[in-house]
N, C-alpha and C. Protein backbone atom coordinates (compact mmCIF):
# COMPACT_ATOMS: atom_id res chain seq x y z
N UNK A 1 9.21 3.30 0.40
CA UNK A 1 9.44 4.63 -0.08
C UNK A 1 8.57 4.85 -1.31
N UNK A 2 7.85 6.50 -1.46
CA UNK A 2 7.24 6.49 -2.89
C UNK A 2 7.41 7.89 -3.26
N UNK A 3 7.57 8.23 -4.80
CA UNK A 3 7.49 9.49 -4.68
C UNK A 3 6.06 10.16 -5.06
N UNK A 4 5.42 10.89 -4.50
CA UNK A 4 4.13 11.46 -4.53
C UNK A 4 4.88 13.52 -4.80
N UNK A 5 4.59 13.48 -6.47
CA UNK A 5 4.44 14.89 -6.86
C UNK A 5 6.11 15.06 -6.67
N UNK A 6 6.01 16.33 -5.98
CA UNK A 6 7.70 16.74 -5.55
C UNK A 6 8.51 15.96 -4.32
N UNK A 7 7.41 15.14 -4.00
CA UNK A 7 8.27 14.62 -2.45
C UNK A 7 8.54 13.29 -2.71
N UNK A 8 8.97 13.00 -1.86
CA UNK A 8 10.20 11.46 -1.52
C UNK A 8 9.25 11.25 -0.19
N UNK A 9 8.64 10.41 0.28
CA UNK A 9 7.89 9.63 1.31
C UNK A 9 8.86 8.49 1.71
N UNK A 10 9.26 8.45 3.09
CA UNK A 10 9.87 7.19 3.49
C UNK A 10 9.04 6.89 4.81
N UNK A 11 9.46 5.36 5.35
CA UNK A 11 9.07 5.12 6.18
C UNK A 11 10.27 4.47 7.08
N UNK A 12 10.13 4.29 8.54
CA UNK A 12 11.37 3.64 9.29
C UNK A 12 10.89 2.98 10.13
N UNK A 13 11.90 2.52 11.08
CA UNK A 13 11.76 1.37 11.94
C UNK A 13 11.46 2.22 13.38
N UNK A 14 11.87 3.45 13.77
CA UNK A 14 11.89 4.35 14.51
C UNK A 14 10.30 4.84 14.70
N UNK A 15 9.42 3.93 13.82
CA UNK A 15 7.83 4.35 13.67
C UNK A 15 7.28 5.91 13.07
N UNK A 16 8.29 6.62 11.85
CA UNK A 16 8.44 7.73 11.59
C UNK A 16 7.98 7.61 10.56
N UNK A 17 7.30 8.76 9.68
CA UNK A 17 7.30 8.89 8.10
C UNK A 17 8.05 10.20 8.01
N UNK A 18 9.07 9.93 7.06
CA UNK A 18 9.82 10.89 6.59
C UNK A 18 9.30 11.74 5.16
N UNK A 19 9.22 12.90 4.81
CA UNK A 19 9.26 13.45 3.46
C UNK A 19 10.21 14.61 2.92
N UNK A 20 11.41 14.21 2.24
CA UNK A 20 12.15 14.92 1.23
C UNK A 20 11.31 15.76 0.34
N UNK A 21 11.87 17.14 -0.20
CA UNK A 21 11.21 17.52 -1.34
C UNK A 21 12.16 16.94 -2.30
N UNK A 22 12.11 16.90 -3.92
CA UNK A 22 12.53 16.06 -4.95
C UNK A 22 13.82 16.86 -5.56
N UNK A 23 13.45 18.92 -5.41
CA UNK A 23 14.62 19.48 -5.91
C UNK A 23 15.50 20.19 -4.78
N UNK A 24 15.28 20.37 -3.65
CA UNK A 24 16.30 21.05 -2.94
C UNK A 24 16.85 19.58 -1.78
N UNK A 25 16.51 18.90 -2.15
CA UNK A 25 16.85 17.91 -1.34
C UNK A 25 16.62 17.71 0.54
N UNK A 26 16.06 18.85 0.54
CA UNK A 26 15.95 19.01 2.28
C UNK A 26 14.79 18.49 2.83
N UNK A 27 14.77 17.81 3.90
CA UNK A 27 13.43 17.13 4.49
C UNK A 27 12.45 18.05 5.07
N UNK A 28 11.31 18.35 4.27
CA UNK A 28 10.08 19.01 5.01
C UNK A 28 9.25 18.61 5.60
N UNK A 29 9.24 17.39 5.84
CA UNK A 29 8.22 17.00 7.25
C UNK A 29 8.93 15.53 7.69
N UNK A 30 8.47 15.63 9.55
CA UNK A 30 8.63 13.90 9.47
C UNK A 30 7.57 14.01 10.70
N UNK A 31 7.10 12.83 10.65
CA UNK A 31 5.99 12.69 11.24
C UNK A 31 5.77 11.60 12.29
N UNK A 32 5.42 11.84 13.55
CA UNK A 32 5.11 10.70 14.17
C UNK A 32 3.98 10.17 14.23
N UNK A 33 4.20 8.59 14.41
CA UNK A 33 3.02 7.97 14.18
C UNK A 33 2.60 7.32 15.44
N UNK A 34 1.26 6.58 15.28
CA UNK A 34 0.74 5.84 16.89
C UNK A 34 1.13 4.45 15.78
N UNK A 35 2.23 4.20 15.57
CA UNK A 35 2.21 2.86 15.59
C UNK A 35 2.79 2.13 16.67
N UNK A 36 2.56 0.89 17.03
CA UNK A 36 3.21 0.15 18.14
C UNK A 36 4.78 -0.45 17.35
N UNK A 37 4.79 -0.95 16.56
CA UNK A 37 5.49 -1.25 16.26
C UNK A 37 6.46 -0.84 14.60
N UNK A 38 7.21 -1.06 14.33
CA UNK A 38 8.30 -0.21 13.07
C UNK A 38 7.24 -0.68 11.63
N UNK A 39 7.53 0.52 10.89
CA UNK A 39 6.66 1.01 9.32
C UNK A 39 7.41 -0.31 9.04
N UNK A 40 6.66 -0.66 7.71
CA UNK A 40 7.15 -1.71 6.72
C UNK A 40 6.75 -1.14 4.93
N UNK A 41 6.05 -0.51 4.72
CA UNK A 41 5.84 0.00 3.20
C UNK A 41 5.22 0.98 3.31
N UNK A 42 4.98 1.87 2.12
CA UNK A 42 4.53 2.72 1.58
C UNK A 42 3.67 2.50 0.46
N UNK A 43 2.31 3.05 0.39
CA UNK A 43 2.12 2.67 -1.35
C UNK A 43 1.27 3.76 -1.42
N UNK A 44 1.31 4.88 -2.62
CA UNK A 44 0.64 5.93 -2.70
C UNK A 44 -0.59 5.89 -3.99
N UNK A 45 -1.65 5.82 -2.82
CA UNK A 45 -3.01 6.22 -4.22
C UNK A 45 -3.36 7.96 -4.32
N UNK A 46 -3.25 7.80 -5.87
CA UNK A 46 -3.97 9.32 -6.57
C UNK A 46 -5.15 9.51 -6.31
N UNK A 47 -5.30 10.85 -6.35
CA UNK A 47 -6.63 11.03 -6.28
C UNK A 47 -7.06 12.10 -7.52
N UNK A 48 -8.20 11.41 -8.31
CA UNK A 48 -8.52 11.49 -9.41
C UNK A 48 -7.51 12.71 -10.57
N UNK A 49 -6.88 11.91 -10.96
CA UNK A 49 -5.40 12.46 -11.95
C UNK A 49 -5.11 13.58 -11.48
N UNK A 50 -5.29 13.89 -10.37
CA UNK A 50 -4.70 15.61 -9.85
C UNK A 50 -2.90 14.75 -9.30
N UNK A 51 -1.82 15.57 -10.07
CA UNK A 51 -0.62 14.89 -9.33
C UNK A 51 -0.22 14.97 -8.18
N UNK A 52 0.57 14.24 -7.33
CA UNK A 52 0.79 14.98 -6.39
C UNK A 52 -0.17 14.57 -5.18
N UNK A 53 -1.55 14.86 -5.35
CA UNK A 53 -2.42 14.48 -4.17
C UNK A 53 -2.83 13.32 -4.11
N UNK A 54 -3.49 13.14 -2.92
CA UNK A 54 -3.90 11.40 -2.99
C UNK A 54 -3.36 11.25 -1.17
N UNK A 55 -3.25 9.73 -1.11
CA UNK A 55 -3.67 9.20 -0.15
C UNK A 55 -2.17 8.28 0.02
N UNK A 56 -1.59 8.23 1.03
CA UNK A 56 -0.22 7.19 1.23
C UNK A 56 -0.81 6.21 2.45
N UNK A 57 -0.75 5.00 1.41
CA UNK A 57 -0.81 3.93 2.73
C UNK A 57 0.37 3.22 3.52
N UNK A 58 0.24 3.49 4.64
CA UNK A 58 1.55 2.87 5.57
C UNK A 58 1.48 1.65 6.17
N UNK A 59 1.86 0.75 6.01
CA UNK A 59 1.74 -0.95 6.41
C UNK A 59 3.19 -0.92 7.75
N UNK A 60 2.58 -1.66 8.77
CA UNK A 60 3.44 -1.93 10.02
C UNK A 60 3.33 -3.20 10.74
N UNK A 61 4.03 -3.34 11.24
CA UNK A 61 4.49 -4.85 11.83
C UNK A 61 3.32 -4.73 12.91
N UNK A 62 3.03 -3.65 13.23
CA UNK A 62 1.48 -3.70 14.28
C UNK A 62 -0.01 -4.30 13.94
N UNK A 63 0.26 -4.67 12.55
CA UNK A 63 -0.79 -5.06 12.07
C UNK A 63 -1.93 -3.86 11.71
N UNK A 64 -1.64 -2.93 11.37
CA UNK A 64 -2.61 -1.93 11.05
C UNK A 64 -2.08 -0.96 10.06
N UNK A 65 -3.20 -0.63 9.08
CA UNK A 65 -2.44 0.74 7.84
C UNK A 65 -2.88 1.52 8.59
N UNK A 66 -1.58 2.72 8.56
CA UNK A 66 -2.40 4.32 8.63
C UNK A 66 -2.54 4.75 7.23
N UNK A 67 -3.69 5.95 7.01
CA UNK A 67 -3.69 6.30 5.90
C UNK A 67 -3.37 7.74 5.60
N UNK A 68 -2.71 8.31 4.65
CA UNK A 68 -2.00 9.76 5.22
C UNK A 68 -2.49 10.96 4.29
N UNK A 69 -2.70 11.81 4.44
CA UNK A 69 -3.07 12.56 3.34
C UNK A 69 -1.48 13.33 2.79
N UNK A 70 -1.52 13.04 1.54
CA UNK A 70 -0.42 13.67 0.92
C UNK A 70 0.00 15.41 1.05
N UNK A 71 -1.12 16.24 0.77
CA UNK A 71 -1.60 17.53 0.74
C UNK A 71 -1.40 17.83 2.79
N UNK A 72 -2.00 17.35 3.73
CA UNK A 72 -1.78 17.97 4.80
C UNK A 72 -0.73 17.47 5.79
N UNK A 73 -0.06 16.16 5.13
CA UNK A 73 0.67 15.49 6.36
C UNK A 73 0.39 14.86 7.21
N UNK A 74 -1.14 14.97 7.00
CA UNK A 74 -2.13 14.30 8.69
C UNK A 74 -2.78 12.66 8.27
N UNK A 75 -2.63 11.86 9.27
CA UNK A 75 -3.27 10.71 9.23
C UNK A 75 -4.90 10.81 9.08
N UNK A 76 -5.19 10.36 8.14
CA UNK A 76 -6.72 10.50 8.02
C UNK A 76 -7.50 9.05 8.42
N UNK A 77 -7.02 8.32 8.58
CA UNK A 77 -7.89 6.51 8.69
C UNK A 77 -6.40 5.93 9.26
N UNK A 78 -7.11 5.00 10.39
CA UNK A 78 -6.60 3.77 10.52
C UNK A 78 -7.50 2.21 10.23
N UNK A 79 -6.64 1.53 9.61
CA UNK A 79 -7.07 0.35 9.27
C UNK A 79 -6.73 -1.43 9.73
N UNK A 80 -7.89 -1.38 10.68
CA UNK A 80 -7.47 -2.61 11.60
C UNK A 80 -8.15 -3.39 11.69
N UNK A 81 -7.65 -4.97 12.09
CA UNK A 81 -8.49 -5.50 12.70
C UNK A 81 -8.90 -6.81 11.05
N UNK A 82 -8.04 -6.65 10.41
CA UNK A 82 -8.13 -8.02 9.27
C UNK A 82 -6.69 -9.11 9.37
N UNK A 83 -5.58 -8.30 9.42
CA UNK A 83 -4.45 -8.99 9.20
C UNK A 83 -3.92 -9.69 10.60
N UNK A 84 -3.49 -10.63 10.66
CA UNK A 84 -3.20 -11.28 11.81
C UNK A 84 -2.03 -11.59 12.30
N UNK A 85 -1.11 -10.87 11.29
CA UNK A 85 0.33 -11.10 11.97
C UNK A 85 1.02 -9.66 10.68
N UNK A 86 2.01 -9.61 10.95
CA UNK A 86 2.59 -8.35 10.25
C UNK A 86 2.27 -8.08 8.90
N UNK A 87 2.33 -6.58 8.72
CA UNK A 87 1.63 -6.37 7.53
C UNK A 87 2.67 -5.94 6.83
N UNK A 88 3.36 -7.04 5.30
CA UNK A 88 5.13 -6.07 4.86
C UNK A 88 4.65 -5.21 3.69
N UNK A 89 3.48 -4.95 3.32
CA UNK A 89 3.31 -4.15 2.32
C UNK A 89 2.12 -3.91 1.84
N UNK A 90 1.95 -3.30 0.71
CA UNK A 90 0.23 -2.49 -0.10
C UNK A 90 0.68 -2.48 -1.39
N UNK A 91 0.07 -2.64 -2.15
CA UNK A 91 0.21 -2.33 -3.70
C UNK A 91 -1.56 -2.21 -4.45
N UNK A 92 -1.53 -0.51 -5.56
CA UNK A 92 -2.50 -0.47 -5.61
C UNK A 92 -3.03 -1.43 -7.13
N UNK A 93 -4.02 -1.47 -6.94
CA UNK A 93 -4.76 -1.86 -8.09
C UNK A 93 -6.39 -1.17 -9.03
N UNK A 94 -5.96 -0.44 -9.50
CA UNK A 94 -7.10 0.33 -9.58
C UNK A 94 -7.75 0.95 -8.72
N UNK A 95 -8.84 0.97 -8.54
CA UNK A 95 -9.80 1.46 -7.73
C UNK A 95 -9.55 0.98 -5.91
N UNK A 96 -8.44 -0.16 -5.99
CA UNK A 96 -8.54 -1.03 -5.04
C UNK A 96 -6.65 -0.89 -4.29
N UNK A 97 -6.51 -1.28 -3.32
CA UNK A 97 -5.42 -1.29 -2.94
C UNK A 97 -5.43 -2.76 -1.80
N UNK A 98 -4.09 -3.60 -2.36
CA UNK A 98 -4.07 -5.35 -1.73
C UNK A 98 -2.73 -5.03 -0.79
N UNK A 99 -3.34 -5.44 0.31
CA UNK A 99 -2.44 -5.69 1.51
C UNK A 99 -1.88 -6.99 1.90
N UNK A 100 -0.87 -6.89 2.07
CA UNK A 100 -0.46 -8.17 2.31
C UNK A 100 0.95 -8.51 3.42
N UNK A 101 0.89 -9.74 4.04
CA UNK A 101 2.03 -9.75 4.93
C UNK A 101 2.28 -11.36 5.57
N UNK A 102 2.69 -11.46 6.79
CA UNK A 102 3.17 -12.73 7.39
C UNK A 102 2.05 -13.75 7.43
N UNK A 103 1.04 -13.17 7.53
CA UNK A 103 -0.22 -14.60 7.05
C UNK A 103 -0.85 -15.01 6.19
N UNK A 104 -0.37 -14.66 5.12
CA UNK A 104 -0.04 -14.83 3.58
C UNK A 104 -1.50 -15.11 3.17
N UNK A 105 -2.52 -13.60 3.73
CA UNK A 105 -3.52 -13.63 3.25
C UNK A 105 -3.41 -12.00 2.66
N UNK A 106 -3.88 -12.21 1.55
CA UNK A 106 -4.63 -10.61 0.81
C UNK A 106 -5.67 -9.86 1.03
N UNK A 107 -5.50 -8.83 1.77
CA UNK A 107 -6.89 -8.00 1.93
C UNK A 107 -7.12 -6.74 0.66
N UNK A 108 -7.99 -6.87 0.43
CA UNK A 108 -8.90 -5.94 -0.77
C UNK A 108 -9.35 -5.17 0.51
N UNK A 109 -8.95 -3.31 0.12
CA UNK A 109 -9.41 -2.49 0.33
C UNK A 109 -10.36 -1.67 -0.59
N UNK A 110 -10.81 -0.79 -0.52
CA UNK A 110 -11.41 0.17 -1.65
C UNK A 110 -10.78 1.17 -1.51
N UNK A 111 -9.94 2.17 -2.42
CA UNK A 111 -9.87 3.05 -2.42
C UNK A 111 -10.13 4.47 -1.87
N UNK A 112 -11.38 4.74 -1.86
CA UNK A 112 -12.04 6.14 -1.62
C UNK A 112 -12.70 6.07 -0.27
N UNK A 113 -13.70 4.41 -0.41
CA UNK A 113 -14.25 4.47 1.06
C UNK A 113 -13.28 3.76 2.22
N UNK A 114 -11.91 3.18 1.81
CA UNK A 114 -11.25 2.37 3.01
C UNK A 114 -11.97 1.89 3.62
N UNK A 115 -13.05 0.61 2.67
CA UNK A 115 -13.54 -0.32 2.95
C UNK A 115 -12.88 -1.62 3.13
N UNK A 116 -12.73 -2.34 3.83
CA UNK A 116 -12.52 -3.71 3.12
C UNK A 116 -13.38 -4.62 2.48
N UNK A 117 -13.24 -5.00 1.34
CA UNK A 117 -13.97 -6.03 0.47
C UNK A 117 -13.73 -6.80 0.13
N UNK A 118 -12.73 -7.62 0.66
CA UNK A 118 -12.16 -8.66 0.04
C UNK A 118 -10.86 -9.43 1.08
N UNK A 119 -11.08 -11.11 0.91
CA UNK A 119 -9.93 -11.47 1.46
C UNK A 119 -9.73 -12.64 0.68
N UNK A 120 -7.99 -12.52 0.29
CA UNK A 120 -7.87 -13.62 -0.59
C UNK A 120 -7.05 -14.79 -0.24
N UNK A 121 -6.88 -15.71 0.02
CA UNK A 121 -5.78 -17.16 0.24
C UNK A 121 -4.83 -17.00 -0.72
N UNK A 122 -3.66 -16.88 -0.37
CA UNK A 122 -2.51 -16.91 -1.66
C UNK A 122 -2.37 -18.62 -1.37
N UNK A 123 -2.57 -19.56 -0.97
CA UNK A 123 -2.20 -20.55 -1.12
C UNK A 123 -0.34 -20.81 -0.56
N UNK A 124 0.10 -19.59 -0.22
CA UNK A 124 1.43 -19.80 0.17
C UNK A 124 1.71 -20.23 1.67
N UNK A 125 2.64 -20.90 1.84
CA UNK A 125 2.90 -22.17 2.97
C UNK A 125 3.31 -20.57 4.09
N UNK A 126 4.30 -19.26 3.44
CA UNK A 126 5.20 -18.18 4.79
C UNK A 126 4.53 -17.01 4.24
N UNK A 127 4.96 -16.49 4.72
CA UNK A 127 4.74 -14.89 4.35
C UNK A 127 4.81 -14.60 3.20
N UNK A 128 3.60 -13.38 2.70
CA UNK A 128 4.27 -12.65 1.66
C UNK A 128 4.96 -11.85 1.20
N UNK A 129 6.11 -11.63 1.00
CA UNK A 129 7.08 -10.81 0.65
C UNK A 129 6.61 -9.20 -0.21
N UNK A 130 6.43 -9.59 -1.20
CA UNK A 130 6.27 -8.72 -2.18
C UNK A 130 5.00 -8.73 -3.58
N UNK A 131 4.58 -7.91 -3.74
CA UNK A 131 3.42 -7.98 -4.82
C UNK A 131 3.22 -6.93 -5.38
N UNK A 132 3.24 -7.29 -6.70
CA UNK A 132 3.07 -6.13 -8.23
C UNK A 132 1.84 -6.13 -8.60
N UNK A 133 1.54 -5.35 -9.25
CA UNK A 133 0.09 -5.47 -10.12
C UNK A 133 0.58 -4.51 -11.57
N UNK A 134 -0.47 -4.80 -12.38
CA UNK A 134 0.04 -4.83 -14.11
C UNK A 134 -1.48 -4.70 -14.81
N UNK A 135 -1.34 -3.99 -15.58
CA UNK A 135 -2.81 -3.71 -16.26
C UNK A 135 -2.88 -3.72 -17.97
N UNK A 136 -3.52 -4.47 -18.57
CA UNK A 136 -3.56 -5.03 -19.75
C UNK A 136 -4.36 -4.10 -20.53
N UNK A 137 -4.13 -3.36 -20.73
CA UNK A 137 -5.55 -2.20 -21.30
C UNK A 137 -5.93 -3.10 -22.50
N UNK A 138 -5.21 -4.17 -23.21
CA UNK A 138 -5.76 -4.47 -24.79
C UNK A 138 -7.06 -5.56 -24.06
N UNK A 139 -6.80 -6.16 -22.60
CA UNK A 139 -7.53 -7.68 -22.35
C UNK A 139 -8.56 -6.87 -20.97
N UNK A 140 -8.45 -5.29 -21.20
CA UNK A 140 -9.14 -4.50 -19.92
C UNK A 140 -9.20 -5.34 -18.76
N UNK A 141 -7.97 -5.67 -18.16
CA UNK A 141 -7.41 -6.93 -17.29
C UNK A 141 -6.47 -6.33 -16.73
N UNK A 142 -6.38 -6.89 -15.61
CA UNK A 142 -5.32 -6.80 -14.05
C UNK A 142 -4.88 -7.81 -13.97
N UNK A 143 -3.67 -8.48 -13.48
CA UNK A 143 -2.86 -9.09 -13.04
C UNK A 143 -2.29 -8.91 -11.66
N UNK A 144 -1.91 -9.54 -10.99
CA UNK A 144 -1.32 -9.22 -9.81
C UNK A 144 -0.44 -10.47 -9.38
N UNK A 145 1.07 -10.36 -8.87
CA UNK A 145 2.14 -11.13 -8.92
C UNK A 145 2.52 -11.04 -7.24
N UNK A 146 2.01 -12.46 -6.64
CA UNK A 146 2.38 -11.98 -4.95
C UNK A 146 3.52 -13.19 -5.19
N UNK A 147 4.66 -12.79 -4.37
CA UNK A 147 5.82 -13.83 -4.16
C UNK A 147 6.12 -14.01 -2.71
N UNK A 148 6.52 -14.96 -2.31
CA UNK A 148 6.47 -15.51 -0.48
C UNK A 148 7.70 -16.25 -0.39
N UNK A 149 8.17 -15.78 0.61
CA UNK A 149 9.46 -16.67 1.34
C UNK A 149 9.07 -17.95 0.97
N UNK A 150 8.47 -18.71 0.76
CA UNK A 150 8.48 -19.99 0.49
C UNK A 150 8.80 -20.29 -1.24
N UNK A 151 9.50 -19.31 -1.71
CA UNK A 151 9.96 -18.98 -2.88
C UNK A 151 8.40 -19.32 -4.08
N UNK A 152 7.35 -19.39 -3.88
CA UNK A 152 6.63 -19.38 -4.72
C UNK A 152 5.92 -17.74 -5.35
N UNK A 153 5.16 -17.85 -6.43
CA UNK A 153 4.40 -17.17 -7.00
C UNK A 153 3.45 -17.00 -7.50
N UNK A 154 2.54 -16.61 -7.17
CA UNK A 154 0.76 -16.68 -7.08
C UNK A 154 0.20 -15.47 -8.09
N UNK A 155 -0.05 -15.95 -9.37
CA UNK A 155 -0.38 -14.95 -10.45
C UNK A 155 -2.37 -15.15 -10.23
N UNK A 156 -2.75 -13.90 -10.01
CA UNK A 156 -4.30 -13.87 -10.37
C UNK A 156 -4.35 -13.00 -11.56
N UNK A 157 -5.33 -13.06 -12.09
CA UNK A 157 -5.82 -12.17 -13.59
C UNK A 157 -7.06 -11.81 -13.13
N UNK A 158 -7.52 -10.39 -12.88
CA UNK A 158 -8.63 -9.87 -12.09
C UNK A 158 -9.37 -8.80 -13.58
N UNK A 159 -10.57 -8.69 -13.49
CA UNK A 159 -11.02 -8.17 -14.36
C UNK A 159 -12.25 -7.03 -13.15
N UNK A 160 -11.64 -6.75 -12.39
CA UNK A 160 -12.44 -5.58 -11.52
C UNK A 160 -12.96 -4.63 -11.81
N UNK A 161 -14.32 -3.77 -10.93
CA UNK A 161 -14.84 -2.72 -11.73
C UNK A 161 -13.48 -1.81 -11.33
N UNK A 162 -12.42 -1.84 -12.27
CA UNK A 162 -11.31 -0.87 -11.69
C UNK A 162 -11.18 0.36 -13.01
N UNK A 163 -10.33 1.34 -12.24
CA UNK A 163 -10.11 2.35 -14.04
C UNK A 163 -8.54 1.93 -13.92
N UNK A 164 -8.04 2.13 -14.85
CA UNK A 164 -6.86 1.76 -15.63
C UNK A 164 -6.05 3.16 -14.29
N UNK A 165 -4.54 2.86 -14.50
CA UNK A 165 -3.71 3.82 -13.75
C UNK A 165 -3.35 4.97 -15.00
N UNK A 166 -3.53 5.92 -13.72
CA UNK A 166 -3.41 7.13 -14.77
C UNK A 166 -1.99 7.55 -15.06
């Protein structure tokens, strides 16, 4: 789930994206998707400090992100063909957004071009569960915190051409 501007973004097992508005509480869109199999996260990138707009990435047990435009509702990119077993989530990092899931590898996307550039080894034995990222403006430094069913935690300190979160 994320909130982007006035809306509430969810995702389900039913292969749906749901969106609430924030003050009347009533659902204004839900959307079907070509996924094969049930949503697993949400993670919403801005697009250049305008609120509200930007880009929602959807991670699924199909092994593929869709990418959504906030502003029309419509899937703009699908992203396939790196992860090799379920994908439980996205978290952004600057300029960059890290995917991650049951083969407890990290994919580096780019932002703007939904490139991939990057693949990282967490060194973890199961899946990855969950991952934060954190930005040091005094050490102009990134951090990023992936944790895995195998109860460990894999801290990197990234110094990327990234801009700080707005």
């Amino acid at each position: 789930m994320c909130l982007v501007g006035k809306h509430i973004w969810a995702c389900f097992q039913d292969r749906k994206l749901r969106v609430w508005d924030t003050k009347s509480y009533e659902m204004v869109k839900e959307m079907e998707t070509e996924h094969t199999s049930h949503l697993s996260g949400l993670c919403f990138v801005q697009s250049s400090n305008e609120s509200g707009k930007g880009n929602i990435w959807c991670t699924s047990h199909d092994k593929v992100i869709s990418v959504w435009s906030s502003e029309t509702f419509e899937c703009v990119a699908k992203l396939s063909g790196y992860h090799t077993k379920t994908i439980t989530g996205a978290t952004r990092m600057g300029d960059h957004v890290w995917s991650y899931g049951w083969d407890s590898v990290i994919h580096v996307w780019h932002t703007e071009t939904l490139q991939h550039v990057a693949e990282l080894k967490t060194y973890s034995s199961q899946a990855i569960s969950e991952l934060v990222t954190d930005y040091f403006p005094g050490a102009h430094s990134w951090r990023a915190y992936a944790v895995s069913y195998d109860h460990s935690c894999i801290v990197w300190r990234c110094r990327p051409h990234t801009h700080p979160p707005s």
